[in-house]
C-alpha atoms as a PDB file:
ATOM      1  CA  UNK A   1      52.702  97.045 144.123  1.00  0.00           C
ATOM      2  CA  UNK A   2      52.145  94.314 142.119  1.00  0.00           C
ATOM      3  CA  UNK A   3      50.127  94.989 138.754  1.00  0.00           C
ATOM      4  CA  UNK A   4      46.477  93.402 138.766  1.00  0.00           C
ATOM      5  CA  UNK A   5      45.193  90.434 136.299  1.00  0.00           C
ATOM      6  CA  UNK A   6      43.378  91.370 133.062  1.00  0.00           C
ATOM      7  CA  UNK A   7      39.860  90.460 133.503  1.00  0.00           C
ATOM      8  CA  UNK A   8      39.952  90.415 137.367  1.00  0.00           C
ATOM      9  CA  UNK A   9      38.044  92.787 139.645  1.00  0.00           C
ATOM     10  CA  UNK A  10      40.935  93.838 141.999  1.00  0.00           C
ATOM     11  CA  UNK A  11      38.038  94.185 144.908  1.00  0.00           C
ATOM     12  CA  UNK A  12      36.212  90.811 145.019  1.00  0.00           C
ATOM     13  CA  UNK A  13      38.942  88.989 142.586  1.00  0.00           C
ATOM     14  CA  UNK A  14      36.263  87.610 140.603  1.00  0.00           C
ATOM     15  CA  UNK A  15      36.119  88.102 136.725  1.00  0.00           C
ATOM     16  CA  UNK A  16      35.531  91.191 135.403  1.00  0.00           C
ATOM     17  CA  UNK A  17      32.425  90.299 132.803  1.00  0.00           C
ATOM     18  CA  UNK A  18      31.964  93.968 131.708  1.00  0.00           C
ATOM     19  CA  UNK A  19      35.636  94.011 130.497  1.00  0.00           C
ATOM     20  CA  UNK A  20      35.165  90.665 129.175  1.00  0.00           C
ATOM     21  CA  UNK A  21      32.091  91.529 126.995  1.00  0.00           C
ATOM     22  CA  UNK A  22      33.443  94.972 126.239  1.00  0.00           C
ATOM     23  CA  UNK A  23      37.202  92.802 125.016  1.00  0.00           C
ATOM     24  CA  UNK A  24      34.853  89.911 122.962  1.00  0.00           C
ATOM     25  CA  UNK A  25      32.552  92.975 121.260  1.00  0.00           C
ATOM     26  CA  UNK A  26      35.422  94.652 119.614  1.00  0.00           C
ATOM     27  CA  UNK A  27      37.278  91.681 118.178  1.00  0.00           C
ATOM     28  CA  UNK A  28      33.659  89.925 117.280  1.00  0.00           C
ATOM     29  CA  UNK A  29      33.277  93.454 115.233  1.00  0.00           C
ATOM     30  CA  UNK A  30      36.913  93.211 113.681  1.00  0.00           C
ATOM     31  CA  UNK A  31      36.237  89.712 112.805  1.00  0.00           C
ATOM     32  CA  UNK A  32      32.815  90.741 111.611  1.00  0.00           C
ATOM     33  CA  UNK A  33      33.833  93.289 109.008  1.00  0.00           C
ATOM     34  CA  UNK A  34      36.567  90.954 107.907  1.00  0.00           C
ATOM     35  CA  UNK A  35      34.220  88.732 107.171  1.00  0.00           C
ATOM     36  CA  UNK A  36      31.677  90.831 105.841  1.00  0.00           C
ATOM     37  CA  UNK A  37      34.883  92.435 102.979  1.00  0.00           C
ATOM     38  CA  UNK A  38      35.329  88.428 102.008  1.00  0.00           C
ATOM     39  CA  UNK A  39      31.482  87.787 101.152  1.00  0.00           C
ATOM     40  CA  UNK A  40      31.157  89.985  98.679  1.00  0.00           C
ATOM     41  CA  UNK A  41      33.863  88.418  96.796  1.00  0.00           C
ATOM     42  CA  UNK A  42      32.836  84.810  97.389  1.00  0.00           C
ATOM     43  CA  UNK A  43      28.800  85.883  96.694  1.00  0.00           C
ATOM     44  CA  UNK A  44      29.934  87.396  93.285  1.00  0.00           C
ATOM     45  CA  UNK A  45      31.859  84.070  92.976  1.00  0.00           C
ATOM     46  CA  UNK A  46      28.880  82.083  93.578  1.00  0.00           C
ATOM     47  CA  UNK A  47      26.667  84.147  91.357  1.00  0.00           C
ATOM     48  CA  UNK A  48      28.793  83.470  88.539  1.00  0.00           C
ATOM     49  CA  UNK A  49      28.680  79.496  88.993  1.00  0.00           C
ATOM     50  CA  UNK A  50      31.794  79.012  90.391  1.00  0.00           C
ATOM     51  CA  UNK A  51      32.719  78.101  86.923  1.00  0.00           C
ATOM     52  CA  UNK A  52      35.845  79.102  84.953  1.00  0.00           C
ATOM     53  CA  UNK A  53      38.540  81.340  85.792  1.00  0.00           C
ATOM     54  CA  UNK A  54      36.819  84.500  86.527  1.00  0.00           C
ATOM     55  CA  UNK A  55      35.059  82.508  89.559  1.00  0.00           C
ATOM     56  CA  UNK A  56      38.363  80.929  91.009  1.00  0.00           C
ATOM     57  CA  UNK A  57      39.696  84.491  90.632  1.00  0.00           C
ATOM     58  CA  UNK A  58      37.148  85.619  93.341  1.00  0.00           C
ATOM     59  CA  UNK A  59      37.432  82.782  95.354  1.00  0.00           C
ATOM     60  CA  UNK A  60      40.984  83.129  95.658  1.00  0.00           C
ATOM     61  CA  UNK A  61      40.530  87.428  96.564  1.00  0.00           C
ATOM     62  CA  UNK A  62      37.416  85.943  99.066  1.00  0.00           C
ATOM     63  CA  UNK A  63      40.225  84.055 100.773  1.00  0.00           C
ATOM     64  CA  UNK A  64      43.011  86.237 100.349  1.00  0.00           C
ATOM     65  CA  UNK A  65      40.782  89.488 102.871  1.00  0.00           C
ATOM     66  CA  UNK A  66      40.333  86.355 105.360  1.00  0.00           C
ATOM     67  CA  UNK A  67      44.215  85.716 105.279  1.00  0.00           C
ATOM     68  CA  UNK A  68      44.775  89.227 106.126  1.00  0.00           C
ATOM     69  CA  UNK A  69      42.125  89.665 108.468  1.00  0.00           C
ATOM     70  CA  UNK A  70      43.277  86.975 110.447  1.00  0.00           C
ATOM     71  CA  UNK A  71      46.547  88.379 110.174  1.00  0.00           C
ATOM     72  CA  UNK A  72      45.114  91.958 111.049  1.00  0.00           C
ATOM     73  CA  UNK A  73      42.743  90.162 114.242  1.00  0.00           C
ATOM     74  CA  UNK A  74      45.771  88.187 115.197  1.00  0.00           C
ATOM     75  CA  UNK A  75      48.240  91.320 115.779  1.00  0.00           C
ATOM     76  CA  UNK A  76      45.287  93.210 117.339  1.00  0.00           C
ATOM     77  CA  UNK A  77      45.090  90.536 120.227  1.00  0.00           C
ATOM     78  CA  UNK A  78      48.706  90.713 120.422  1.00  0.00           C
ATOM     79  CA  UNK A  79      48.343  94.472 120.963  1.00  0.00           C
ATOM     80  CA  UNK A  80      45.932  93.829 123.170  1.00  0.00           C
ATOM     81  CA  UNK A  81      47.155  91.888 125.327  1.00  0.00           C
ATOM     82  CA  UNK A  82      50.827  93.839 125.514  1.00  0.00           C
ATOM     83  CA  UNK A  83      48.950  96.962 126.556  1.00  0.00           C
ATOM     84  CA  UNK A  84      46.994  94.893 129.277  1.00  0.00           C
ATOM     85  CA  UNK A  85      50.542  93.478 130.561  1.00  0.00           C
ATOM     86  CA  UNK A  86      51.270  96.942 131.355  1.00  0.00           C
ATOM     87  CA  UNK A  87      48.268  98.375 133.120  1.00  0.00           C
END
């Protein structure tokens, strides 16, 4: 038997928009609280004028949790994706 397509109902082979939603919720909430860690950073960055070293030190940590967020969102698709291969 050959293994169905991710996002495909198997009945009326149309796309699955429940899995769909369900998939783009939990990665727009990984991305989310990624983004939400770099703020604070980059708002106490702003706060301080952006001036000196202090505020390039907090720029640099701001970008630093999105560089391993992506990193983090980027092996979760991966994961993803392998585990949906298989079902």
């Amino acid at each position: 038997m050959a293994p169905s397509t991710p996002f495909v109902d198997p009945q009326t082979s149309e796309l699955d928009t429940t899995q769909i939603i369900t998939e783009s919720i939990l990665l727009a909430k990984l991305i989310g609280f990624f983004v939400a860690i770099a703020l604070v950073p980059f708002l106490v960055a702003i706060l301080l004028g952006g001036q000196g070293g202090i505020g390039l030190l907090f720029v640099l940590a701001s970008q630093f949790v999105l560089a391993i967020g992506s990193g983090i969102v980027l092996m979760y698709v991966i994961t993803r994706a392998i585990r949906f291969s298989k079902e």
